[in-house]
N, C-alpha and C. Protein backbone atom coordinates (compact mmCIF):
# COMPACT_ATOMS: atom_id res chain seq x y z
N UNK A 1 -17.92 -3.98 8.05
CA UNK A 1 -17.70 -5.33 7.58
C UNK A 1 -16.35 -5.36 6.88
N UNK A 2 -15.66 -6.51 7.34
CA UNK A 2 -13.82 -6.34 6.68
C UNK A 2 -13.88 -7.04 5.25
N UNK A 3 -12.83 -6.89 5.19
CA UNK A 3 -13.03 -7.33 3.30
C UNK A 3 -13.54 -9.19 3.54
N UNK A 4 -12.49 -9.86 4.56
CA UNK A 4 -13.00 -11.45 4.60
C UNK A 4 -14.78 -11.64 4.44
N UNK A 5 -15.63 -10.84 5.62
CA UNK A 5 -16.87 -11.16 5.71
C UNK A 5 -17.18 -10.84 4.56
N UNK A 6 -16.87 -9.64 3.86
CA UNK A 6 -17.78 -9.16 2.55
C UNK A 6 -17.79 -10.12 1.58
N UNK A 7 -16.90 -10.76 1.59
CA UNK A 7 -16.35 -11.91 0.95
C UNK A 7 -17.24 -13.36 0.87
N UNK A 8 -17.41 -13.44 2.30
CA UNK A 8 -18.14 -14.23 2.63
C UNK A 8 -19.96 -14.14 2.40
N UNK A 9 -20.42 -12.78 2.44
CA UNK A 9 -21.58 -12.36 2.63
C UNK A 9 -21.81 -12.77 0.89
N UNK A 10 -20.83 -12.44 0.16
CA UNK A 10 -21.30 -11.91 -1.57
C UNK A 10 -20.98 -13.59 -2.28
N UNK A 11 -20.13 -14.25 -1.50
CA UNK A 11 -19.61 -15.54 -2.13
C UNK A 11 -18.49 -15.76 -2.51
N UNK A 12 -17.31 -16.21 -2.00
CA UNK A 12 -16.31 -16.35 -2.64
C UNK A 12 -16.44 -17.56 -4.13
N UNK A 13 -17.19 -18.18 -4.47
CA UNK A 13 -17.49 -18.32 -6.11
C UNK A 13 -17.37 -16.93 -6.63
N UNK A 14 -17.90 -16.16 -6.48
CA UNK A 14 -18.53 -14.72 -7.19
C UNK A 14 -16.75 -13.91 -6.93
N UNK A 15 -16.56 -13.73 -5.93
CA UNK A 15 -15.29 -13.50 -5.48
C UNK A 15 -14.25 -13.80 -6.57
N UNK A 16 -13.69 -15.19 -6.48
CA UNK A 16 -13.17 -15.78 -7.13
C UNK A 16 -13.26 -15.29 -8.95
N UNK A 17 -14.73 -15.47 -9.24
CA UNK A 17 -15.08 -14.78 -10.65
C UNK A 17 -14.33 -13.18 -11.06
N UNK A 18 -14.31 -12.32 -10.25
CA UNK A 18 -14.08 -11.60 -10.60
C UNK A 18 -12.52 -10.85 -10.72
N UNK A 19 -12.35 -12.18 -9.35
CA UNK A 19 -10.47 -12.22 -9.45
C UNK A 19 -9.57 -12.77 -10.34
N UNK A 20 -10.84 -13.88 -11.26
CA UNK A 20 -10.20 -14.48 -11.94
C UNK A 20 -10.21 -13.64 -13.46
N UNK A 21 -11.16 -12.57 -13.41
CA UNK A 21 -11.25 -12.12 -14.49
C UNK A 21 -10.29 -10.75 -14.63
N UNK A 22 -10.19 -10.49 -13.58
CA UNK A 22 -9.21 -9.56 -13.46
C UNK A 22 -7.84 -10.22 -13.51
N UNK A 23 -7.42 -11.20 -13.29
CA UNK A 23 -5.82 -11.51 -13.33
C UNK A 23 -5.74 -12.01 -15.07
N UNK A 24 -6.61 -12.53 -16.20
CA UNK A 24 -6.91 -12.90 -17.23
C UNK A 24 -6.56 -11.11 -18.08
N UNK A 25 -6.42 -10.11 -17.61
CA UNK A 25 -6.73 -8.78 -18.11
C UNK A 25 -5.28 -8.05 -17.64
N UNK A 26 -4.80 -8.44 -16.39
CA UNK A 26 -3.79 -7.50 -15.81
C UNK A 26 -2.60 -8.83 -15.25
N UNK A 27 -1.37 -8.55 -16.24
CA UNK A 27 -0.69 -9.75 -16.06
C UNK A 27 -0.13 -9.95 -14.40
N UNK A 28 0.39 -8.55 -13.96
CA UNK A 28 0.61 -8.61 -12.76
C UNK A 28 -0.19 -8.73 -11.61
N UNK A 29 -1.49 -8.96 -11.88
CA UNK A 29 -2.09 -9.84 -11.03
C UNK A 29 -2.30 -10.93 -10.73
N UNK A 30 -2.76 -11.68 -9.68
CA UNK A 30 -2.82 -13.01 -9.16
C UNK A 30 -3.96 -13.12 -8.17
N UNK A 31 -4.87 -14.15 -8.50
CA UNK A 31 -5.70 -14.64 -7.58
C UNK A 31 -4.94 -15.56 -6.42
N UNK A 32 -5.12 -14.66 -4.97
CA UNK A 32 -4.87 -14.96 -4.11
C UNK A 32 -5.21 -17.18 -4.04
N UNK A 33 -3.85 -17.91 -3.83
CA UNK A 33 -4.13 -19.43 -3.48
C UNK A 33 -5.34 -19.77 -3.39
N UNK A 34 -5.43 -19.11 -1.81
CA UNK A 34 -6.74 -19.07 -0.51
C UNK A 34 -7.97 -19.81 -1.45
N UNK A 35 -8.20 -18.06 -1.71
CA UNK A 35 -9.53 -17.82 -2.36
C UNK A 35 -9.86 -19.27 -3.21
N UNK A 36 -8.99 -19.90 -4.08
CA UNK A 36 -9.17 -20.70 -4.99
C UNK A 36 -9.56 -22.15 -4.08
N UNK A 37 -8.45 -22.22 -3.55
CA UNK A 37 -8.68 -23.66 -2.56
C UNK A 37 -10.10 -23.92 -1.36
N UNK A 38 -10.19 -22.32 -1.38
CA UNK A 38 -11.67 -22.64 -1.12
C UNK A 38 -12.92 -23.05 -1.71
N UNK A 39 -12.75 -22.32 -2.88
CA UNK A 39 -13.79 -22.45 -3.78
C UNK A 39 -13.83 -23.75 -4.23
N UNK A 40 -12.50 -24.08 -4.27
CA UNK A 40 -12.04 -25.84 -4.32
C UNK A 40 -12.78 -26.84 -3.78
N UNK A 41 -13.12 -26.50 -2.23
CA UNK A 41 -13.40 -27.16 -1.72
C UNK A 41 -15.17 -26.96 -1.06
N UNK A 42 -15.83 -25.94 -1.91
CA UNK A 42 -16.74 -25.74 -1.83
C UNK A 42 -17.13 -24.46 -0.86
N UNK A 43 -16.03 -24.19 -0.09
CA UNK A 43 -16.34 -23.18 1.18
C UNK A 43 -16.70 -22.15 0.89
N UNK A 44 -18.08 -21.70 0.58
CA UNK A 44 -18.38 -20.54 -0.94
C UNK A 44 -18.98 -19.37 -0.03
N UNK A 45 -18.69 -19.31 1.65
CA UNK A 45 -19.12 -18.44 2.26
C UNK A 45 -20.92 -18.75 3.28
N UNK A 46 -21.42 -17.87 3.40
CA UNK A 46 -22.99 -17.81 4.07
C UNK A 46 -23.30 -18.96 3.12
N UNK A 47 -23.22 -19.03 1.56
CA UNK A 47 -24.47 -19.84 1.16
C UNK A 47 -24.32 -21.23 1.81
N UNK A 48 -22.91 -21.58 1.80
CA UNK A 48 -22.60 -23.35 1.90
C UNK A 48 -22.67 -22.90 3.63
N UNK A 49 -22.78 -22.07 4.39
CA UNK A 49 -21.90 -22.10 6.07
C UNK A 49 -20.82 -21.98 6.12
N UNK A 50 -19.75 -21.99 5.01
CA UNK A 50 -18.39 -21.95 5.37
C UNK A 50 -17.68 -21.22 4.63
N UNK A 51 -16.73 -20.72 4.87
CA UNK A 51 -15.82 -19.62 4.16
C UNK A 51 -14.80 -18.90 4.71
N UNK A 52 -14.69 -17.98 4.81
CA UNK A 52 -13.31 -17.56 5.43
C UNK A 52 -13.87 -17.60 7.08
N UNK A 53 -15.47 -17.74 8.20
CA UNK A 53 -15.65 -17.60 8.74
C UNK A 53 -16.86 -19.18 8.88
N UNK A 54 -17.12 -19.69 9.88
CA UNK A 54 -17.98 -20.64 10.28
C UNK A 54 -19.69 -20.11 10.81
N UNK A 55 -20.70 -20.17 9.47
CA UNK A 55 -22.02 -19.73 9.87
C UNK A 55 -22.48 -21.03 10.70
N UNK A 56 -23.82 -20.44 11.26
CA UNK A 56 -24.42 -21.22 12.15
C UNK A 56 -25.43 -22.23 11.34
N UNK A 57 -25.69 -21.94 9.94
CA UNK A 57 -26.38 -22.95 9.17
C UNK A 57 -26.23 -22.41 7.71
N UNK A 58 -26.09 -22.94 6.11
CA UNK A 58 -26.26 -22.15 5.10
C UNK A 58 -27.08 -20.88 5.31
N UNK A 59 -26.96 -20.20 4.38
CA UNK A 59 -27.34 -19.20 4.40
C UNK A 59 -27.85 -18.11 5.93
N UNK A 60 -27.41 -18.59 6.70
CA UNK A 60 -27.75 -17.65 7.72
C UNK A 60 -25.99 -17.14 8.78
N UNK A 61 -26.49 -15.89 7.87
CA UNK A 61 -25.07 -15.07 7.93
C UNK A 61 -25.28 -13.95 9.99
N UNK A 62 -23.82 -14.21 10.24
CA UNK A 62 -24.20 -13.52 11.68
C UNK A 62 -22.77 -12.83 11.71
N UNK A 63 -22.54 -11.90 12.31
CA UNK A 63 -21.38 -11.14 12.52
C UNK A 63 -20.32 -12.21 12.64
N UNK A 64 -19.20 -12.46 12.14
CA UNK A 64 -17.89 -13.17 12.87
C UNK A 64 -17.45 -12.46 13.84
N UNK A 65 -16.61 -13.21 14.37
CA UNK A 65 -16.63 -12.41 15.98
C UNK A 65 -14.70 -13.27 16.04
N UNK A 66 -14.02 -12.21 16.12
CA UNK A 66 -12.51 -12.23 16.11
C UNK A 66 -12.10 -12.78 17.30
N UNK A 67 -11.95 -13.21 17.92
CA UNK A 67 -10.94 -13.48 18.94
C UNK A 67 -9.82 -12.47 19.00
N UNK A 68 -9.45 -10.95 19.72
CA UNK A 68 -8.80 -10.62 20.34
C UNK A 68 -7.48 -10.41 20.30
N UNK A 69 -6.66 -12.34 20.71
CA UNK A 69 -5.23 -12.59 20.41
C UNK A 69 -5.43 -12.34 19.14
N UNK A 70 -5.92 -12.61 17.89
CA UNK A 70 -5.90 -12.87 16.70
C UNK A 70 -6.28 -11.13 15.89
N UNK A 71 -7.22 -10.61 16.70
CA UNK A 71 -6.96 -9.41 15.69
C UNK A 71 -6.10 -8.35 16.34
N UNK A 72 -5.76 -8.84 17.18
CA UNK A 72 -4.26 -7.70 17.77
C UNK A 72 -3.32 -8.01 16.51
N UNK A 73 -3.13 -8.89 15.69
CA UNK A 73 -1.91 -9.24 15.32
C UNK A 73 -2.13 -8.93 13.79
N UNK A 74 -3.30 -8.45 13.46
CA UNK A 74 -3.63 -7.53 12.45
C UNK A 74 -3.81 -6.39 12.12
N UNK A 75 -2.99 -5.66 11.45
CA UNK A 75 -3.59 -3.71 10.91
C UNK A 75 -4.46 -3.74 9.82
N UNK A 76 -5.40 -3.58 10.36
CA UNK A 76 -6.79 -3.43 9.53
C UNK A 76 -6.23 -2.42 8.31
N UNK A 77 -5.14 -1.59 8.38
CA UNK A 77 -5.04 -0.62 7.10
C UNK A 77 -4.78 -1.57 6.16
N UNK A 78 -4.52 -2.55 6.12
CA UNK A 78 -3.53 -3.48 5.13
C UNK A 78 -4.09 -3.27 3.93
N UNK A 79 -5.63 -3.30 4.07
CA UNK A 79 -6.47 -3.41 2.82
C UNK A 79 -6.26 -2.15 1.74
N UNK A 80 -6.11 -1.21 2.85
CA UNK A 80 -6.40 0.08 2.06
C UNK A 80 -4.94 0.51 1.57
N UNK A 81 -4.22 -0.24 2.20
CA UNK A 81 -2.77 -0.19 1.82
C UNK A 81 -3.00 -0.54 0.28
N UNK A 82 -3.43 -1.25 0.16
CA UNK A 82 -3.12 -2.53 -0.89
C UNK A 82 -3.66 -1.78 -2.52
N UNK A 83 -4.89 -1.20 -1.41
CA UNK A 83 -6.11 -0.81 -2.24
C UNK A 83 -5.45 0.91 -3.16
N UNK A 84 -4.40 1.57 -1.97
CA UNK A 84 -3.74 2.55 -2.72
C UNK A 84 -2.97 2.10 -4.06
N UNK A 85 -2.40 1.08 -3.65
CA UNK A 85 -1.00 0.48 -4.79
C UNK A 85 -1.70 0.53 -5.92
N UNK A 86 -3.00 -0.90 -6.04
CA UNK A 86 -3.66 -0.52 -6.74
C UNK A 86 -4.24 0.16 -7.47
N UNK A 87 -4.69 0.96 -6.99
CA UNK A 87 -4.97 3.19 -7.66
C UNK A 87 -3.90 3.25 -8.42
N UNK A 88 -2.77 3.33 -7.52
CA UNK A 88 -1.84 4.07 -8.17
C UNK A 88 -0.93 3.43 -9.86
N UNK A 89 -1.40 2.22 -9.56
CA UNK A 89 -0.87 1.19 -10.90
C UNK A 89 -1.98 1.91 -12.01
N UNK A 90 -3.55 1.87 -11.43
CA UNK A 90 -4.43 2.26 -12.52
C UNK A 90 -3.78 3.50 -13.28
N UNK A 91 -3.46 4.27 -12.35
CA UNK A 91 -2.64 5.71 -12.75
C UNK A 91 -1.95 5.76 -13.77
N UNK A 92 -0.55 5.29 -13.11
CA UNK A 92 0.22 4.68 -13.42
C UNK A 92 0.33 3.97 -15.11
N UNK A 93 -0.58 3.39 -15.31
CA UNK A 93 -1.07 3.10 -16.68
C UNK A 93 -2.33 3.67 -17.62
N UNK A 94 -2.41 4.82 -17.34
CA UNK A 94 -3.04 5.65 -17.52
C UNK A 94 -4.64 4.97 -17.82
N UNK A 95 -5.20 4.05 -16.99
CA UNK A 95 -6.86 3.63 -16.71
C UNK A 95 -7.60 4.41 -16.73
N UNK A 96 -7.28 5.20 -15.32
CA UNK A 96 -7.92 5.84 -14.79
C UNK A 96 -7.39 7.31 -14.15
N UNK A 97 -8.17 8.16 -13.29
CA UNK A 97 -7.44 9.34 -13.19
C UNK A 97 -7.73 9.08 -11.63
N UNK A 98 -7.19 10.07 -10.21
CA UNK A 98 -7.44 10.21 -9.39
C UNK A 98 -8.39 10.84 -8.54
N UNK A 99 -8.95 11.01 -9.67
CA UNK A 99 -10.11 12.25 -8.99
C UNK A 99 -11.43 11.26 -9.22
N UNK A 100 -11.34 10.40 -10.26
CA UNK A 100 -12.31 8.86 -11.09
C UNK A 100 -12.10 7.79 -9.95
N UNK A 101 -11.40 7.35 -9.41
CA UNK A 101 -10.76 6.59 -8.48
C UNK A 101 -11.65 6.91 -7.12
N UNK A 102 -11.32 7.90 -6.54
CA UNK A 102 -11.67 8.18 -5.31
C UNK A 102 -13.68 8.57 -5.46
N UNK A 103 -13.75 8.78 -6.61
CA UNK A 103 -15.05 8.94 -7.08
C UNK A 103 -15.83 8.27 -6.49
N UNK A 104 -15.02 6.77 -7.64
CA UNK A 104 -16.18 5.54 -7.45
C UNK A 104 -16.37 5.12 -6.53
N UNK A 105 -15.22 5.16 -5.23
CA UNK A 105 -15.05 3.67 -4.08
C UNK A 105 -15.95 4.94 -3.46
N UNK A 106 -16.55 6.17 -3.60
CA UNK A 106 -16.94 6.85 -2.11
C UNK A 106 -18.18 6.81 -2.60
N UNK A 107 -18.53 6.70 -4.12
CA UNK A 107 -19.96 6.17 -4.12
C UNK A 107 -20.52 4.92 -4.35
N UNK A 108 -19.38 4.08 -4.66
CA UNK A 108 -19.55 2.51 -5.40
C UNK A 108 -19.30 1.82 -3.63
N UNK A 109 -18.44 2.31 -2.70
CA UNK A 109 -18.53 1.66 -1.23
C UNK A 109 -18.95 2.53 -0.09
N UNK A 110 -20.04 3.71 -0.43
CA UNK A 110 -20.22 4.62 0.38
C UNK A 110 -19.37 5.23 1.11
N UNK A 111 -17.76 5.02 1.19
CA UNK A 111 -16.62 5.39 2.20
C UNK A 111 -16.88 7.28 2.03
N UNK A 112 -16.38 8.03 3.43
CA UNK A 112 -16.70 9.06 3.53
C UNK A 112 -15.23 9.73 2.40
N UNK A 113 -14.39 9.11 2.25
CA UNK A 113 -13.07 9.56 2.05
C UNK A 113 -12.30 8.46 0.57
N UNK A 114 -11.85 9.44 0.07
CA UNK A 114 -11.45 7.93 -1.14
C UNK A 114 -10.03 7.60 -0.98
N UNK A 115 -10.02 6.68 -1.47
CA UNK A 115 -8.42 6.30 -0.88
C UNK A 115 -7.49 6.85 -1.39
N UNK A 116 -7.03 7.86 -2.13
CA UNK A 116 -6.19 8.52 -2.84
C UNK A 116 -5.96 9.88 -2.06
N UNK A 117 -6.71 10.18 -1.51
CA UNK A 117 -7.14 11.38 -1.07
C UNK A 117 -6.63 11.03 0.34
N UNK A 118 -7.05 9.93 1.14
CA UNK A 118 -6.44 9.55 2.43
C UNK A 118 -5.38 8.95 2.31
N UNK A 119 -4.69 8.50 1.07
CA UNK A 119 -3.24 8.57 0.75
C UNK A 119 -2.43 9.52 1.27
N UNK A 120 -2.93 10.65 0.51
CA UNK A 120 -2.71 12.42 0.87
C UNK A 120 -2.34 12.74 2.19
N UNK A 121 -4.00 12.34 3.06
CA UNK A 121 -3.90 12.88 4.33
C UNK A 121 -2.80 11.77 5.06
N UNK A 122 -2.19 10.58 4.74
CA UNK A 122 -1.47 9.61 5.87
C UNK A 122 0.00 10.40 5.26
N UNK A 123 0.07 10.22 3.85
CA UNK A 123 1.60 10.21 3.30
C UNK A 123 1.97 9.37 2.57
N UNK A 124 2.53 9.95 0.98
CA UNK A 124 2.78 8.93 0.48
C UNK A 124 3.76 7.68 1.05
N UNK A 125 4.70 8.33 1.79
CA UNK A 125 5.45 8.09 2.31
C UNK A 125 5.78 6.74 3.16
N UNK A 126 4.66 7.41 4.23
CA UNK A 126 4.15 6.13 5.29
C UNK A 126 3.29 4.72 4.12
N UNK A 127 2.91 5.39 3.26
CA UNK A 127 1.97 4.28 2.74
C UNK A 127 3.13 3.03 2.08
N UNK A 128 4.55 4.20 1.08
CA UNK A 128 5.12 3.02 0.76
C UNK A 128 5.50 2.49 1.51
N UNK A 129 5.91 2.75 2.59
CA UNK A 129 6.61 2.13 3.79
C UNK A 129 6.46 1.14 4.40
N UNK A 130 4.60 1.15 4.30
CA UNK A 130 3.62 -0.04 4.78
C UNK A 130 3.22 -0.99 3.66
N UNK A 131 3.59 -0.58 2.24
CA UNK A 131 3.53 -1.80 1.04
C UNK A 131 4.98 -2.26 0.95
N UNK A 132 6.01 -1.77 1.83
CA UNK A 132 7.01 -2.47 1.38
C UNK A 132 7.02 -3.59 2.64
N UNK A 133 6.48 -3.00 3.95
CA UNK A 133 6.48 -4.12 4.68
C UNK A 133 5.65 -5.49 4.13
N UNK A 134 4.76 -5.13 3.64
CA UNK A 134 3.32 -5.92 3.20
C UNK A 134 3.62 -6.76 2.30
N UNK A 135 4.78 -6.23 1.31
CA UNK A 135 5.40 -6.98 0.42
C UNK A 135 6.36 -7.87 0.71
N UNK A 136 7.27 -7.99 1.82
CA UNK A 136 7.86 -8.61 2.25
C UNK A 136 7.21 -9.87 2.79
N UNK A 137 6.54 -9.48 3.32
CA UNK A 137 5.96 -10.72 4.47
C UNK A 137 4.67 -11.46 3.69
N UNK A 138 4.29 -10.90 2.31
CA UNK A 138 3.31 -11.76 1.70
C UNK A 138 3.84 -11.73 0.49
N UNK A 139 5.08 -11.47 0.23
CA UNK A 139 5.82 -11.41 -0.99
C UNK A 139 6.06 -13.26 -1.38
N UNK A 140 5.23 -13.85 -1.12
CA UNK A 140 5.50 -15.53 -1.50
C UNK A 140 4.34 -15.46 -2.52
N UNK A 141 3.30 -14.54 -2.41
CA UNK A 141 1.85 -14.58 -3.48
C UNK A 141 2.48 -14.01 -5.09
N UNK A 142 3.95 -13.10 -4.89
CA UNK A 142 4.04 -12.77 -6.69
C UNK A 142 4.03 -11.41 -6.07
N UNK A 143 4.34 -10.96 -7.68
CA UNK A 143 4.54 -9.69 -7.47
C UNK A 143 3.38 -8.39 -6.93
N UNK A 144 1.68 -9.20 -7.00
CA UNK A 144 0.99 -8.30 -6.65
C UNK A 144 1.16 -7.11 -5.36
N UNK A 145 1.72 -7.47 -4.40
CA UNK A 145 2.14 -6.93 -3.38
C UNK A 145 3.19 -5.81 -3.41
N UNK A 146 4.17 -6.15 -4.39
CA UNK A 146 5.09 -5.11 -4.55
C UNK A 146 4.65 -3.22 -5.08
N UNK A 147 5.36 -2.62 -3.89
CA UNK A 147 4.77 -0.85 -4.64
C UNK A 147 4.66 -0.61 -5.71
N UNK A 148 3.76 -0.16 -6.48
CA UNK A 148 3.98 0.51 -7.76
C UNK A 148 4.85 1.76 -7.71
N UNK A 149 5.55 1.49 -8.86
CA UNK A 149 7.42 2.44 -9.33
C UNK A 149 6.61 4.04 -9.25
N UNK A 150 5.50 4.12 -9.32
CA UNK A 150 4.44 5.62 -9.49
C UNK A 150 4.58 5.90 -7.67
N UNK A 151 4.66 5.19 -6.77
CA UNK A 151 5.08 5.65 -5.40
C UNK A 151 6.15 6.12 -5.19
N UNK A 152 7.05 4.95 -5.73
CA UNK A 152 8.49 5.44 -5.41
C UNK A 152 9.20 6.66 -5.90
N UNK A 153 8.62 7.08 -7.30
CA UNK A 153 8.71 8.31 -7.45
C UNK A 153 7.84 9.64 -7.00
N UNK A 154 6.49 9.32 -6.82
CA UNK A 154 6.28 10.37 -5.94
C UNK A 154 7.05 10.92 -4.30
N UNK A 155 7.85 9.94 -4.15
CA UNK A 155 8.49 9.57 -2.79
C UNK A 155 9.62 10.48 -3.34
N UNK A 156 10.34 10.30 -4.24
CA UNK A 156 11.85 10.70 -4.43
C UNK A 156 11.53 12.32 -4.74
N UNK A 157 10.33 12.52 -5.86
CA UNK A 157 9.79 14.11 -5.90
C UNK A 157 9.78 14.62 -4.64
N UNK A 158 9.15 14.46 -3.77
CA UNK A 158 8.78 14.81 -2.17
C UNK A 158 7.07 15.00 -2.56
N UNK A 159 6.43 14.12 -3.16
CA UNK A 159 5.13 14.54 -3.65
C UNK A 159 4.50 13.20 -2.87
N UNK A 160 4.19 13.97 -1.04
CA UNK A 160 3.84 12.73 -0.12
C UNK A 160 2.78 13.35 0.25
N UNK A 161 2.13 14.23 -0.15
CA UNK A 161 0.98 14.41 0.15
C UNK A 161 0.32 15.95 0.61
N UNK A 162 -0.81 16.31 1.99
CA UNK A 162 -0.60 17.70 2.43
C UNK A 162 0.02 17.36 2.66
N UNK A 163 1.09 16.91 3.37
CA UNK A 163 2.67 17.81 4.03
C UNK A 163 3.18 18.62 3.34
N UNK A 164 3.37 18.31 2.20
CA UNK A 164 4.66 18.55 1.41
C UNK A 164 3.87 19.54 0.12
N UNK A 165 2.49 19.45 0.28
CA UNK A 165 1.45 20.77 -0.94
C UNK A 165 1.22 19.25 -2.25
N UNK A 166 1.71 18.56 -2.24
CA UNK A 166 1.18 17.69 -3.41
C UNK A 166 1.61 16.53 -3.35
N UNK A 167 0.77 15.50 -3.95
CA UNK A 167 0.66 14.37 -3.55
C UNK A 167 -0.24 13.50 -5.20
N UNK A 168 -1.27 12.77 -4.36
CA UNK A 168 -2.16 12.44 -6.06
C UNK A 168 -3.21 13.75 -6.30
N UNK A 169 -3.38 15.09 -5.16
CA UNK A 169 -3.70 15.55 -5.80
C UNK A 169 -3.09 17.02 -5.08
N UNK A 170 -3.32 18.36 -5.55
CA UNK A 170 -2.35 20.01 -5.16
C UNK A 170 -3.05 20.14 -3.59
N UNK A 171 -2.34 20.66 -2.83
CA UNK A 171 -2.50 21.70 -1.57
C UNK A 171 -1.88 23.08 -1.41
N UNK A 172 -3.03 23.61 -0.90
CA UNK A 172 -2.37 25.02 -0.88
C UNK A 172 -1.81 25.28 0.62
């Protein structure tokens, strides 16, 4: 399930709540327009039928189903792109640690792999590479999009991951 449906499945009201409570806490965040103008307009997901996807009646939630042209023209990494930067800001401001990070999302979202760790295995490298594209082309939302300065210096160290023996966390 992609982040939109989950979205949809849990409520973007609820959604919204927690984006809003998070940008109230972390200045450089921003609740995505979208999200708001939906909630605006009631589109609160499965419960109302409508949301980032069209159910077949309230509450009765069914797979969305992509059209093809439309998810060719998407890289599903985007999220996890996003979702590294993120980490790495927590870091970065000393929140949290990386080993706490990859913890939670592999038991808090069952993922086999935490994203810090598959940071590691892609590269830091490739990752800034893909938040600087990401930043560009959705760089109209604010600064949330932009790399955290904790990449760019792991980038300039050569600390991109296994390749290179270290990354967010040692290789031998």
């Amino acid at each position: 399930m992609g982040i939109f449906a989950l979205s949809d499945f849990t409520g973007l009201d609820i959604s919204y709540s927690v984006l809003k409570f998070m940008e109230e806490r972390e200045p450089n965040f921003k609740v995505s327009p979208l999200i708001k103008e939906k909630v605006e307009r009631g589109e609160l997901g499965v419960k109302t039928g409508k949301g980032f996807y069209t159910y077949p009646e309230k509450g009765k939630w069914i797979m969305p189903q992509i059209p093809p042209e439309k998810a060719e023209k998407f890289d599903p990494m985007t999220s996890t792109y996003i979702s590294i930067n993120v980490a790495a800001e927590l870091i970065r401001n000393n929140i949290a640690a990386p080993e706490d990070i990859d913890k939670a999302l592999k038991l808090g979202f069952n993922l086999p792999i935490g994203p810090l760790e598959l940071a590691d295995t892609i590269g830091i490298d490739t990752i800034l590479s893909k938040l600087k594209e990401i930043s560009v082309k959705y760089g109209q939302y604010g600064d949330f999009y932009r790399p955290s300065p904790s990449l760019e210096d792991m980038v300039r160290k050569n600390e991109l991951g296994v390749k290179t023996g270290k990354g967010f966390y040692k290789y031998q």
